[in-house]
Structure formats: C-alpha cells, structure tokens
C-alpha atoms as a PDB file:
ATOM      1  CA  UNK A   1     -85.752  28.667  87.270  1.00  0.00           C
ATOM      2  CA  UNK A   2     -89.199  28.611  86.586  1.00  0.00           C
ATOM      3  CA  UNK A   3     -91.406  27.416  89.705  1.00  0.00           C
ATOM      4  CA  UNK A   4     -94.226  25.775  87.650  1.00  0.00           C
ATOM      5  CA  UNK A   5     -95.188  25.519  84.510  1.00  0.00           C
ATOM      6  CA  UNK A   6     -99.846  25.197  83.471  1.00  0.00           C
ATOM      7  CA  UNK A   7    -101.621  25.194  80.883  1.00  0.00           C
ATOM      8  CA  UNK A   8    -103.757  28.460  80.322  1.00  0.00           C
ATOM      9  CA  UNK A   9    -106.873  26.746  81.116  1.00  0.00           C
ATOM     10  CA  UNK A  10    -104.903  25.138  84.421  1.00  0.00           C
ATOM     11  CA  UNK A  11    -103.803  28.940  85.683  1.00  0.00           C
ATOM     12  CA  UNK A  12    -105.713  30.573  88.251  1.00  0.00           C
ATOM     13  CA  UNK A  13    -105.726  34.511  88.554  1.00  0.00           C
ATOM     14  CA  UNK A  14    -107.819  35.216  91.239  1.00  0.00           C
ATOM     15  CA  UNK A  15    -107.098  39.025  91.460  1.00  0.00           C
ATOM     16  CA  UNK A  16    -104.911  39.981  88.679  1.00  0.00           C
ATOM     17  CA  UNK A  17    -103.866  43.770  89.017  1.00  0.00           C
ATOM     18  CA  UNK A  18    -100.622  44.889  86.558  1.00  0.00           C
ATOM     19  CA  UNK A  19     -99.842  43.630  83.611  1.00  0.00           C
ATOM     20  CA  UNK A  20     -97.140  44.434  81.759  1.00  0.00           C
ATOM     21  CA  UNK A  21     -95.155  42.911  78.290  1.00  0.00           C
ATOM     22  CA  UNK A  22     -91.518  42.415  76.803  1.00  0.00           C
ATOM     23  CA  UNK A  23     -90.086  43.075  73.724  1.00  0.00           C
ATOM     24  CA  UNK A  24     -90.450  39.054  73.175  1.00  0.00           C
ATOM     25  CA  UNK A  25     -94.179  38.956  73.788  1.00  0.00           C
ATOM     26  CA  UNK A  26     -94.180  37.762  77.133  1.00  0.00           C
ATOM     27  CA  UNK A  27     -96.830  38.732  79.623  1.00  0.00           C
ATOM     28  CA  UNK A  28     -95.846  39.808  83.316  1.00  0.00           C
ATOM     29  CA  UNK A  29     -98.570  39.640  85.548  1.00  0.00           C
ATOM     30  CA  UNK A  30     -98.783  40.797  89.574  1.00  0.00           C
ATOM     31  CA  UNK A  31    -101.737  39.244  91.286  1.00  0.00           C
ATOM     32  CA  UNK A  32    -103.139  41.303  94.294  1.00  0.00           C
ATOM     33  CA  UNK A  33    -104.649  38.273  95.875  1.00  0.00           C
ATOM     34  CA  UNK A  34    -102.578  34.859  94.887  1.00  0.00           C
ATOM     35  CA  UNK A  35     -99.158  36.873  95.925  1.00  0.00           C
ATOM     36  CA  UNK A  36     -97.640  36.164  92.777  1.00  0.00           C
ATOM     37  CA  UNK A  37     -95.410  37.296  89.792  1.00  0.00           C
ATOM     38  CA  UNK A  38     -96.688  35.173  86.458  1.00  0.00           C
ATOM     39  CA  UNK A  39     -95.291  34.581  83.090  1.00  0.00           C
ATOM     40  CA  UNK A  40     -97.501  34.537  80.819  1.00  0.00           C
ATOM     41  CA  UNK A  41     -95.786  33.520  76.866  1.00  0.00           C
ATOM     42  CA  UNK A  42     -97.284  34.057  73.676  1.00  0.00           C
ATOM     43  CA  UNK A  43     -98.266  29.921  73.268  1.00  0.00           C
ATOM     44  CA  UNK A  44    -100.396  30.677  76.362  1.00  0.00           C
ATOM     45  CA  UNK A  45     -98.134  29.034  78.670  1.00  0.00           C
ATOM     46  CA  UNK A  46     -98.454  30.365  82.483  1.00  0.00           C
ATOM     47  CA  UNK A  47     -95.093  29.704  84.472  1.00  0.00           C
ATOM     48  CA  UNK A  48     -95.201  31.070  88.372  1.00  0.00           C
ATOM     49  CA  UNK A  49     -92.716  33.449  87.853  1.00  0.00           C
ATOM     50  CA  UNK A  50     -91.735  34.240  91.986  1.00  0.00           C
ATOM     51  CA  UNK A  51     -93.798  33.984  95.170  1.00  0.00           C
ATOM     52  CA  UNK A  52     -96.368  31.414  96.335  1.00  0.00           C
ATOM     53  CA  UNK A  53     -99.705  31.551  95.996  1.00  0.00           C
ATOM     54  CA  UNK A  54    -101.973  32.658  98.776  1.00  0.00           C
ATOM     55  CA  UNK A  55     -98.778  32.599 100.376  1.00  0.00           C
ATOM     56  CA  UNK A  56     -97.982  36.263 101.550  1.00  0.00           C
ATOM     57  CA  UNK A  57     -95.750  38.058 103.019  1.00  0.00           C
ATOM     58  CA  UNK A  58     -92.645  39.678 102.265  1.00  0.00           C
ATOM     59  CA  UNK A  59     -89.375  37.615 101.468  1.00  0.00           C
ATOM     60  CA  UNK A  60     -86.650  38.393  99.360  1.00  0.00           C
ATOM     61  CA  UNK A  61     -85.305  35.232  97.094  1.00  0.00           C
ATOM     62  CA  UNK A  62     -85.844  32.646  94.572  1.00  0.00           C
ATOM     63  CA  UNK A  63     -88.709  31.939  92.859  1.00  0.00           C
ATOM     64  CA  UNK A  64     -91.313  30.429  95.591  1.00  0.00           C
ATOM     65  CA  UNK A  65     -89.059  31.114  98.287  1.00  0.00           C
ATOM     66  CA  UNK A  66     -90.126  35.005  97.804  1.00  0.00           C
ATOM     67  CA  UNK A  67     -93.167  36.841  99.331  1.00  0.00           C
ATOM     68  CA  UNK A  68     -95.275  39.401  97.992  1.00  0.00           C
ATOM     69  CA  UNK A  69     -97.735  41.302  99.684  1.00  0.00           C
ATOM     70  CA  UNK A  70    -100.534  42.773  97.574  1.00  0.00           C
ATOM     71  CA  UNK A  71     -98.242  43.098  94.300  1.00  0.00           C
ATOM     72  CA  UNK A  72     -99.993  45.924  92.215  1.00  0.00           C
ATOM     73  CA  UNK A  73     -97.481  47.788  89.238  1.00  0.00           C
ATOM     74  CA  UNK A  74     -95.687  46.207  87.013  1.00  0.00           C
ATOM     75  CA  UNK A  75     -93.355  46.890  84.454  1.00  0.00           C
ATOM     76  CA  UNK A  76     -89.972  45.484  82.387  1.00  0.00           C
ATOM     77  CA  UNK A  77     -86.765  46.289  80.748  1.00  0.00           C
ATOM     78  CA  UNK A  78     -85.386  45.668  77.691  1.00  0.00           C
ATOM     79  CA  UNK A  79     -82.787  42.995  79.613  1.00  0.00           C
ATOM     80  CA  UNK A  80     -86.585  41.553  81.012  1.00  0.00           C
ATOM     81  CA  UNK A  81     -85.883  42.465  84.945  1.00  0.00           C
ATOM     82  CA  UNK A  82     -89.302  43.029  86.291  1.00  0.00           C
ATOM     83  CA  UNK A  83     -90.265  46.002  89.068  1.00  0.00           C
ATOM     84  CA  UNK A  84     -93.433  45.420  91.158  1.00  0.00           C
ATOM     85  CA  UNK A  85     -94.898  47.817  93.781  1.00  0.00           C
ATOM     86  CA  UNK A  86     -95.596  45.284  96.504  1.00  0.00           C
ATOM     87  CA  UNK A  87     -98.218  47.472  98.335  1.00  0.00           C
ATOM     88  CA  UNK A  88     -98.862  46.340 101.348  1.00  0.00           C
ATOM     89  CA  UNK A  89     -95.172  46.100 102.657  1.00  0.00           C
ATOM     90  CA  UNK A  90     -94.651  49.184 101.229  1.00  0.00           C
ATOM     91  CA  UNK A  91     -91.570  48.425  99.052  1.00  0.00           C
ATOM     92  CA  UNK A  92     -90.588  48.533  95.046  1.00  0.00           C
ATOM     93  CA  UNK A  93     -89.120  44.684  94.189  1.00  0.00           C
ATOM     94  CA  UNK A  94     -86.842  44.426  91.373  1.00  0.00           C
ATOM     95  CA  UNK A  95     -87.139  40.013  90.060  1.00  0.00           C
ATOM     96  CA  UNK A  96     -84.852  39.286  87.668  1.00  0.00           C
ATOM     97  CA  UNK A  97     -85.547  36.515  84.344  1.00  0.00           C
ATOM     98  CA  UNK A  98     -84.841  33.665  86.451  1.00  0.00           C
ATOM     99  CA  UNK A  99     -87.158  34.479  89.448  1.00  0.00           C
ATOM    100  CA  UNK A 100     -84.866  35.938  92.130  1.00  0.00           C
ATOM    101  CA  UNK A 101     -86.605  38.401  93.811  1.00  0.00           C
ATOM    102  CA  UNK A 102     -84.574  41.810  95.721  1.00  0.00           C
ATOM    103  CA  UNK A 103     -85.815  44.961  97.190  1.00  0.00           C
ATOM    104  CA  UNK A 104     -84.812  47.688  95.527  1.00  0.00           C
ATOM    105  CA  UNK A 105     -86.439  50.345  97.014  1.00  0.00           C
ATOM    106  CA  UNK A 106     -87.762  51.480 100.860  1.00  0.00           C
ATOM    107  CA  UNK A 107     -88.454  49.240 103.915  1.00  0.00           C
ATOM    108  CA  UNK A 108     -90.844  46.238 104.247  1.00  0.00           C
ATOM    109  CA  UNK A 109     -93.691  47.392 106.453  1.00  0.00           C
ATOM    110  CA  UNK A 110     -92.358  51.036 107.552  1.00  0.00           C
ATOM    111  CA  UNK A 111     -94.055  53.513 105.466  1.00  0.00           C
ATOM    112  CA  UNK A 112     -92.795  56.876 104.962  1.00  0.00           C
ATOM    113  CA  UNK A 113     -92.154  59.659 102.267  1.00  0.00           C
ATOM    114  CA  UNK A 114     -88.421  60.316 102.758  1.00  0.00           C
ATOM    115  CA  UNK A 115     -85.928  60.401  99.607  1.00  0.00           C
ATOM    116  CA  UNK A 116     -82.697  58.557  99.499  1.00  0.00           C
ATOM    117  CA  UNK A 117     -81.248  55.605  98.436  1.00  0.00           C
ATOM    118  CA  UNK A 118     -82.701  51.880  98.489  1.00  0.00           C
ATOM    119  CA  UNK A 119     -83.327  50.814 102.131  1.00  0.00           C
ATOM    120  CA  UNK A 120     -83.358  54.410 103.220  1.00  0.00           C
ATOM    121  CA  UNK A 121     -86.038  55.529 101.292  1.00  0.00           C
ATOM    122  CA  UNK A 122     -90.141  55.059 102.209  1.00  0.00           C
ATOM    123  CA  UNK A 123     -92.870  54.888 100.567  1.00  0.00           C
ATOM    124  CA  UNK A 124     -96.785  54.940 101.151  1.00  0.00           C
ATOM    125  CA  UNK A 125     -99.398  52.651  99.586  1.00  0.00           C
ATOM    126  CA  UNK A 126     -96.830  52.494  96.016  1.00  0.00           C
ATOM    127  CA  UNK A 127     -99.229  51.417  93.090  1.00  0.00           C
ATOM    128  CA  UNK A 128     -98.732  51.782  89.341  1.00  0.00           C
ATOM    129  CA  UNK A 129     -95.103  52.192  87.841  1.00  0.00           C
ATOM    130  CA  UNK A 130     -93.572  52.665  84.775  1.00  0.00           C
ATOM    131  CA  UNK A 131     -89.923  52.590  83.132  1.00  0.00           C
ATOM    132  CA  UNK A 132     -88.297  54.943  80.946  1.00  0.00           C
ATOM    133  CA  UNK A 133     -85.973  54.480  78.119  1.00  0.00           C
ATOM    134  CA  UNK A 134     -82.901  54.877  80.414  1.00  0.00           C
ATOM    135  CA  UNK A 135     -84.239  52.627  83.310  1.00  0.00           C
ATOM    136  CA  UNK A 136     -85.584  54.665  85.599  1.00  0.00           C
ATOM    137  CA  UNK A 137     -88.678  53.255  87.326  1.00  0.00           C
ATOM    138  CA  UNK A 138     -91.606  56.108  87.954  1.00  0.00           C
ATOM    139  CA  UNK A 139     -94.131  55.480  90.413  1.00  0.00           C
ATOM    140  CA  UNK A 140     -97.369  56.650  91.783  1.00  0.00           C
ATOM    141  CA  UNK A 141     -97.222  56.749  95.481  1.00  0.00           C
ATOM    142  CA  UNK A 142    -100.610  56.595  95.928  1.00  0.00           C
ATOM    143  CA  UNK A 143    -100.499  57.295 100.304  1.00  0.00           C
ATOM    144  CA  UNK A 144     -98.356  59.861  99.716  1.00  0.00           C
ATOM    145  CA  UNK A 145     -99.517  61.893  97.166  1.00  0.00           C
ATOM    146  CA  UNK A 146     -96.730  62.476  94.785  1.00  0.00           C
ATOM    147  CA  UNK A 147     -94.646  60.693  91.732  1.00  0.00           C
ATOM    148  CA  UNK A 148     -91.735  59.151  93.018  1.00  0.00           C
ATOM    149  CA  UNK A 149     -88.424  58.123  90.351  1.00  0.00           C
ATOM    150  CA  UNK A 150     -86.135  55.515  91.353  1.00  0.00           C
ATOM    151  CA  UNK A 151     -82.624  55.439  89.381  1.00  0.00           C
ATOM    152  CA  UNK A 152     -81.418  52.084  88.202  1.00  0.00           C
ATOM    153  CA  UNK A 153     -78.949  51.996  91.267  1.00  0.00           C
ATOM    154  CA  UNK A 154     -81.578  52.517  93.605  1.00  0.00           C
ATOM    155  CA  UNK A 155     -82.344  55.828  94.575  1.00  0.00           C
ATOM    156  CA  UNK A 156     -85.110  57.760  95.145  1.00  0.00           C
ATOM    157  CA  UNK A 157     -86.613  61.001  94.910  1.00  0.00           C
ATOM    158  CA  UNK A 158     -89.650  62.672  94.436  1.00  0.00           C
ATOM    159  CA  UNK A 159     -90.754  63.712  91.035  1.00  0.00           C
ATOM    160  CA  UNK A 160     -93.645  66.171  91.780  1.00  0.00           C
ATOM    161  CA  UNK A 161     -96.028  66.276  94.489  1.00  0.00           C
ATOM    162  CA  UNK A 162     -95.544  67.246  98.287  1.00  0.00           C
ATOM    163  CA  UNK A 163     -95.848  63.775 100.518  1.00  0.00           C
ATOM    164  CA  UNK A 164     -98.901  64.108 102.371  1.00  0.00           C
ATOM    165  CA  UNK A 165    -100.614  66.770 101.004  1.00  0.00           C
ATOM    166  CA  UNK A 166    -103.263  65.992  98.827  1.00  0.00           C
ATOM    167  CA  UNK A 167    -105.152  68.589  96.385  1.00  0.00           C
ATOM    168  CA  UNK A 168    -104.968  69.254  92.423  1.00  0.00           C
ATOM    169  CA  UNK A 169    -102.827  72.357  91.896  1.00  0.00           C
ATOM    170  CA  UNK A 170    -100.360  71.979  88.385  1.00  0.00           C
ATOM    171  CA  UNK A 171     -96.725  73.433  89.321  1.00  0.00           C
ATOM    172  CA  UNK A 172     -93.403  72.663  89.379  1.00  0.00           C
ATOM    173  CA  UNK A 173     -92.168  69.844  91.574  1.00  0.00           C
ATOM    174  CA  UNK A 174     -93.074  69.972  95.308  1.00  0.00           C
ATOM    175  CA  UNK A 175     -95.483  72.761  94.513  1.00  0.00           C
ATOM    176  CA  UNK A 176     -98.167  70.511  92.215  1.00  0.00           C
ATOM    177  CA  UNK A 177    -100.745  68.612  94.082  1.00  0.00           C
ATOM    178  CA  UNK A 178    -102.010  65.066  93.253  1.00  0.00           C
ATOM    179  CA  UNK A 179    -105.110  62.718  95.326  1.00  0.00           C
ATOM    180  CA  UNK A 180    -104.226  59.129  95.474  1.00  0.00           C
ATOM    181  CA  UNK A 181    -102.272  58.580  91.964  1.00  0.00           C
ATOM    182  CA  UNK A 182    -103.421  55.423  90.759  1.00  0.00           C
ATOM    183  CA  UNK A 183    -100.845  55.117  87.875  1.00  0.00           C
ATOM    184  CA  UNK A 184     -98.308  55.774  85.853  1.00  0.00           C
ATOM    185  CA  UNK A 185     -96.973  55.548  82.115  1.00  0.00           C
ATOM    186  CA  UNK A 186     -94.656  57.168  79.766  1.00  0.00           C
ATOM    187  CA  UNK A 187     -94.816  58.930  76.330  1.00  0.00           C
ATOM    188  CA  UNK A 188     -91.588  58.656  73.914  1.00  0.00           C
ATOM    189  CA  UNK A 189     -90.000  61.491  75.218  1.00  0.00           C
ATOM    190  CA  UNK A 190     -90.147  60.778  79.097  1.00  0.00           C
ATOM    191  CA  UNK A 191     -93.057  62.385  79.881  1.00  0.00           C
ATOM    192  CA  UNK A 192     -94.855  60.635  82.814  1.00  0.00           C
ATOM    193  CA  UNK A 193     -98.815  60.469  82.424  1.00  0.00           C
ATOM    194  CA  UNK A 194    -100.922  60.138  85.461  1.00  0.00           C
ATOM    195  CA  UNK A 195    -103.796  58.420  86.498  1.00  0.00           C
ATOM    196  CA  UNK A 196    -105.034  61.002  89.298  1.00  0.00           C
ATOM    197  CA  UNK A 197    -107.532  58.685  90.903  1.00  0.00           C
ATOM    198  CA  UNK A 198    -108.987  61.215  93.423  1.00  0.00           C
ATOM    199  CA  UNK A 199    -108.712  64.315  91.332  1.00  0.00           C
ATOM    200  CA  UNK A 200    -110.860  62.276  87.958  1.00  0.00           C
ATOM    201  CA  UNK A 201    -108.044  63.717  86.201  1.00  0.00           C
ATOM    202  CA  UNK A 202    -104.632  63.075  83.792  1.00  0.00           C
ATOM    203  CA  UNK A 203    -101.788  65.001  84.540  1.00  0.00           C
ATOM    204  CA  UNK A 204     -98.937  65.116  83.188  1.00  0.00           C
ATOM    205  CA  UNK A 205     -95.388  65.784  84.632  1.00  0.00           C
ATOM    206  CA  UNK A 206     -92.405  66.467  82.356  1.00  0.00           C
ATOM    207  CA  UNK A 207     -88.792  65.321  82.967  1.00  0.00           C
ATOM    208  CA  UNK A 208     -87.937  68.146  84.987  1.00  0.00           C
ATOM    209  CA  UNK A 209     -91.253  67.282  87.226  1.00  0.00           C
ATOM    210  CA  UNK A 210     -93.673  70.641  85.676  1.00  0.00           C
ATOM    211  CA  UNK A 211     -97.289  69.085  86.169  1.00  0.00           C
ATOM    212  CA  UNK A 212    -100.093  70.335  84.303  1.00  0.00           C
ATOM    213  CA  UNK A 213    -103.536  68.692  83.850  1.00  0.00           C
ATOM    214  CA  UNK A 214    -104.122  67.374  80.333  1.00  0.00           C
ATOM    215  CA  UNK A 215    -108.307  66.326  80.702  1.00  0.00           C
ATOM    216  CA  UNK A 216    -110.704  66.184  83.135  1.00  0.00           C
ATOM    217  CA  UNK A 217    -111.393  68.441  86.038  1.00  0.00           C
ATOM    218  CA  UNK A 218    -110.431  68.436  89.582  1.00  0.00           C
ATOM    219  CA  UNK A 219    -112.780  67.274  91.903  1.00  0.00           C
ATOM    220  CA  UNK A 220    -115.534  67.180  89.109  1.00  0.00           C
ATOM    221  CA  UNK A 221    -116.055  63.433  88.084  1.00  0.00           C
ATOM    222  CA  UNK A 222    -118.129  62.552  84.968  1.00  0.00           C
ATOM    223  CA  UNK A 223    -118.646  60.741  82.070  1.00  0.00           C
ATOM    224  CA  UNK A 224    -117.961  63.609  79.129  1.00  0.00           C
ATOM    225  CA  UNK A 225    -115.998  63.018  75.735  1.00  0.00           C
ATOM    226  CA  UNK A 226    -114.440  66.115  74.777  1.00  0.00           C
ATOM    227  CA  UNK A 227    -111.148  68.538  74.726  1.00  0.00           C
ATOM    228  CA  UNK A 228    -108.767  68.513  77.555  1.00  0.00           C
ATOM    229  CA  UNK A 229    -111.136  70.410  80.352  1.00  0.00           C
ATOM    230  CA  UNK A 230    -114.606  69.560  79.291  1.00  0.00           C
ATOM    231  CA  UNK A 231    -114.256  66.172  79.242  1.00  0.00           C
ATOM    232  CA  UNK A 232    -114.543  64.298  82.403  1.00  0.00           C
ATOM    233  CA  UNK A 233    -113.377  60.719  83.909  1.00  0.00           C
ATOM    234  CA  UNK A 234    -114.753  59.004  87.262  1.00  0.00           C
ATOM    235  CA  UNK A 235    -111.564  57.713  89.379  1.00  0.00           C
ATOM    236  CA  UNK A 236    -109.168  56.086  86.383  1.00  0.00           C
ATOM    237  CA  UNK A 237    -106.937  53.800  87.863  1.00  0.00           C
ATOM    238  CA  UNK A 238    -104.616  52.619  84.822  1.00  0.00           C
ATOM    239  CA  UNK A 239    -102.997  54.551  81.970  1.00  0.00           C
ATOM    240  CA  UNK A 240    -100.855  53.950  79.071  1.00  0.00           C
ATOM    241  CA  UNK A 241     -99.173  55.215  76.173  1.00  0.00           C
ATOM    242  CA  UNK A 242     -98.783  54.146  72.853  1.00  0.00           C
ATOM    243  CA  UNK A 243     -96.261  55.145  70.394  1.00  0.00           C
ATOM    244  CA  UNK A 244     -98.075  57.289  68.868  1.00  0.00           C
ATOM    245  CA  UNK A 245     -98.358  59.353  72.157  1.00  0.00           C
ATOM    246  CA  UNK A 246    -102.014  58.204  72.462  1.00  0.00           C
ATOM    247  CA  UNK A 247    -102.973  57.537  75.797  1.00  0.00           C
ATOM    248  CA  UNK A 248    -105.722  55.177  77.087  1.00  0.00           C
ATOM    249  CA  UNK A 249    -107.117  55.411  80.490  1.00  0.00           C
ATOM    250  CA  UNK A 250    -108.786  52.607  82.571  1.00  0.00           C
ATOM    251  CA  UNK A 251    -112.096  55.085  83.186  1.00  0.00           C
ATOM    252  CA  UNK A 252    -112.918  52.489  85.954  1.00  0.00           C
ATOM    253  CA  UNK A 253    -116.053  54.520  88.032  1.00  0.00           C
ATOM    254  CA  UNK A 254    -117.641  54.906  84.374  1.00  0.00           C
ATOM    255  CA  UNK A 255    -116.876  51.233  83.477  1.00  0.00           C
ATOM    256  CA  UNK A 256    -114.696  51.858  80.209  1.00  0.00           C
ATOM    257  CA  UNK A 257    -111.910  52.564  78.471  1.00  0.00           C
ATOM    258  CA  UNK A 258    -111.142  56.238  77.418  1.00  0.00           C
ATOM    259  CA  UNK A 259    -108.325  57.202  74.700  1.00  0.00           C
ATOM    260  CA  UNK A 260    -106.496  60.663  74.281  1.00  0.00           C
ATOM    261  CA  UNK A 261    -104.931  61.912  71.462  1.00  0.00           C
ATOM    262  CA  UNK A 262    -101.831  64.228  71.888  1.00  0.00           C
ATOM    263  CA  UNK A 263    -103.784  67.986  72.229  1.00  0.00           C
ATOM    264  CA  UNK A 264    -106.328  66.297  74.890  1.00  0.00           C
ATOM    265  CA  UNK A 265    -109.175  65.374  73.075  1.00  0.00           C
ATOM    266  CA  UNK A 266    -110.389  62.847  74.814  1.00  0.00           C
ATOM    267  CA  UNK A 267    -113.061  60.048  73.504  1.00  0.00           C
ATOM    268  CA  UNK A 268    -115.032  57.136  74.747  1.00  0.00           C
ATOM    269  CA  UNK A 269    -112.444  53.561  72.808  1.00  0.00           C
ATOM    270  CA  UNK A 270    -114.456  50.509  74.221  1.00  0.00           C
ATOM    271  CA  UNK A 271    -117.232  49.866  76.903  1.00  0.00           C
ATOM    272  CA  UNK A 272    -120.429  51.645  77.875  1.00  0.00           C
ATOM    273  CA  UNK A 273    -120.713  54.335  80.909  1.00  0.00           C
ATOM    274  CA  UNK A 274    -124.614  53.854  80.760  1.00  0.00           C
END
C-alpha cells in the first residue's frame, strides 16, 4: 500500500522531472533528485507512491523498499501500472497501483544498445516515454540516439535511429538519425513525436519507424514562430499530444512553451523567449 500519505503543502518535490495522469485524475510524478514515484490525487493529496527519498539506488520491490536512480519518464495505462525510465541505472521500471516496483526492461548499471527481451536488452541514458493504445511503452534513449519500443511482455527493439550514431537525417528505421532525444509522446493514431534535444527539432516516426522532421531545423536553434521549417526551437526537452493531434513542446533553451497544429505551424502558447 501506500508508503505515506501529506498534505500538498507538507510534500516536498525537490527536482520533479515526468509527470504523467490517469484516466481518474491522478497525478504520477518521478522526481530526479528525492528518488521517488508520487501520487498526486485530484483533492491534492501526495502519497509516496515507491522508493525513498534521497534514498537511491536501484532495488526492485514494495513501495519504500524500492530504489530509483534519477527517475526521469513517466507514463500510465488504462489498468494505472506506471513505467519510469530510471536513468542512471539505465533500466525501464514497470510499478504497479499498489507500489511494487519490477524491471521490465535492460540491466541495472550496464548500459548498452542491444535489442531483446527484458534483462537482455540495454539501454543508454533512457529519458522520456510514452504508451500507446495497445501498451507498448516508446522511449527516447537519449545515450543512444534512437527510439526504442518495449512490448507489454517485455521486449525490446529499436524503433528508428542507429545506437550510437548521432546526426539529423529523416529515413526509415536504422537509417534516420536523432541527437540526444529528450522525449517522447503519441498522437491518436500511434504516431510517436519527438523531442530532438540536440537537433532543436520535432520529428516524427510513424508505426512502421519512417522519421521525418515536422518543425525546426537541424543544428539551427532559434526562437521563430512559423510553418514546419522556418520556425525554430532551442533544445525542447518535453512533448505532448493532445487529442486533437496538437502538440506542445517544452521550448526549454527559449524559456516557453511552443504548440503545433497538425500541418506544422508552429506558434509561441505561454511564456516569453525575450
């Protein structure tokens, strides 16, 4: 069960990184510096949802008896199973609704690119992910420079991207190039939208992992509003998607929040790059 139960004005966050909410309202959030999964419900109630603050590490169990080492993406299913990258150790964590915490995916502290299924697979510096409607977990594998997809069961392969080879080039599969993906998030019909930290771009990468840059340009940061190409980001680090297909970037070298509209025009939603 629940580790501990605060008030909102009792809960400390001292580096919250992912956030993520179920179809209840809830709030999931990773913290990249107390070690910690948190509950956050709609009354404002913040429960410790697994690990121990300042407490890192990397354990699998319950609730406080579980370790996290710089937790960073977050995201939920409809049956409200949670999936954090846990960053430092290099794995994906699967914690279930009543705080017992598994690895689903790769090897605590070996870091690698290789394919395969839960233990056997490796990963480099994981950071966002995101779920689709069938319950695969996507996730931007930020060391090695690709998009990695993890089935429900537990394996892995590589969406798009070739590990350890960094650059911008669109493409199918192996043959596109990312630079440190930040992020990931999904549109209604499975396409997976990327923040490409060190390109300043979004790219997007279908089902059958075709990658083509929706706005901004390659190695060109900026601050620009505009369509697809002329407008310009300075390394985004979160994305999302609404259900309209809109998608809002976390501009965070410009200091705001930047919205796309299916088509790629891209404006300027909330904050000032001045």
């Amino acid at each position: 069960g629940m580790v501990s139960t605060l008030t909102n004005t009792l809960a400390r966050f001292p580096a919250p990184r992912g956030v993520a909410v179920d179809r209840s309202g809830n709030l999931a959030v990773s913290d990249n510096e107390a070690q910690t999964v948190s509950k956050i419900m709609p009354s404002g109630t913040v429960s410790v949802w697994a690990g121990n603050a300042s407490r890192h590490g990397y354990a699998d169990g319950s609730g406080a008896a579980a370790r996290f080492n710089r937790p960073i993406g977050i995201a939920v299913d409809r049956q409200r199973n949670l999936f954090v990258t846990d960053n430092f150790t290099h794995v994906i964590r699967k914690v279930t609704p009543d705080g017992a915490v598994v690895t689903l995916a790769g090897r605590a502290w070996a870091t690698g690119a290789e394919d395969g299924a839960g233990a056997k697979a490796r990963f480099d510096w994981p950071c966002g992910a995101a779920l689709d409607r069938a319950g695969n977990l996507y996730v931007a594998d930020a060391g090695n420079h690709t998009i990695r997809k993890i089935s429900a069961s537990g394996l892995v392969t590589t969406l798009a991207g070739s590990a350890g080879n960094s650059g911008s080039a669109d493409g199918a599969g192996a043959k596109a190039r990312f630079a440190s993906p930040a992020d990931v998030a999904l549109d209604s019909a499975g396409n997976v939208f990327v923040a490409d930290r060190g390109n300043h771009a979004i790219r997007k990468v279908t089902p059958s992992g075709v990658v083509t840059t929706v706005a901004g340009v390659a190695g060109k940061p900026g601050r620009s509003d505009g369509a697809g190409g002329t407008a310009r980001f300075s390394n985004p680090t979160g994305v999302a998607v609404d259900t309209l297909d809109h998608i809002y970037v976390a501009d965070t070298g410009n200091h705001v929040v930047r919205k796309i509209i299916p088509g790629g025009e891209v404006t300027t939603l909330a904050g000032s790059a001045e």
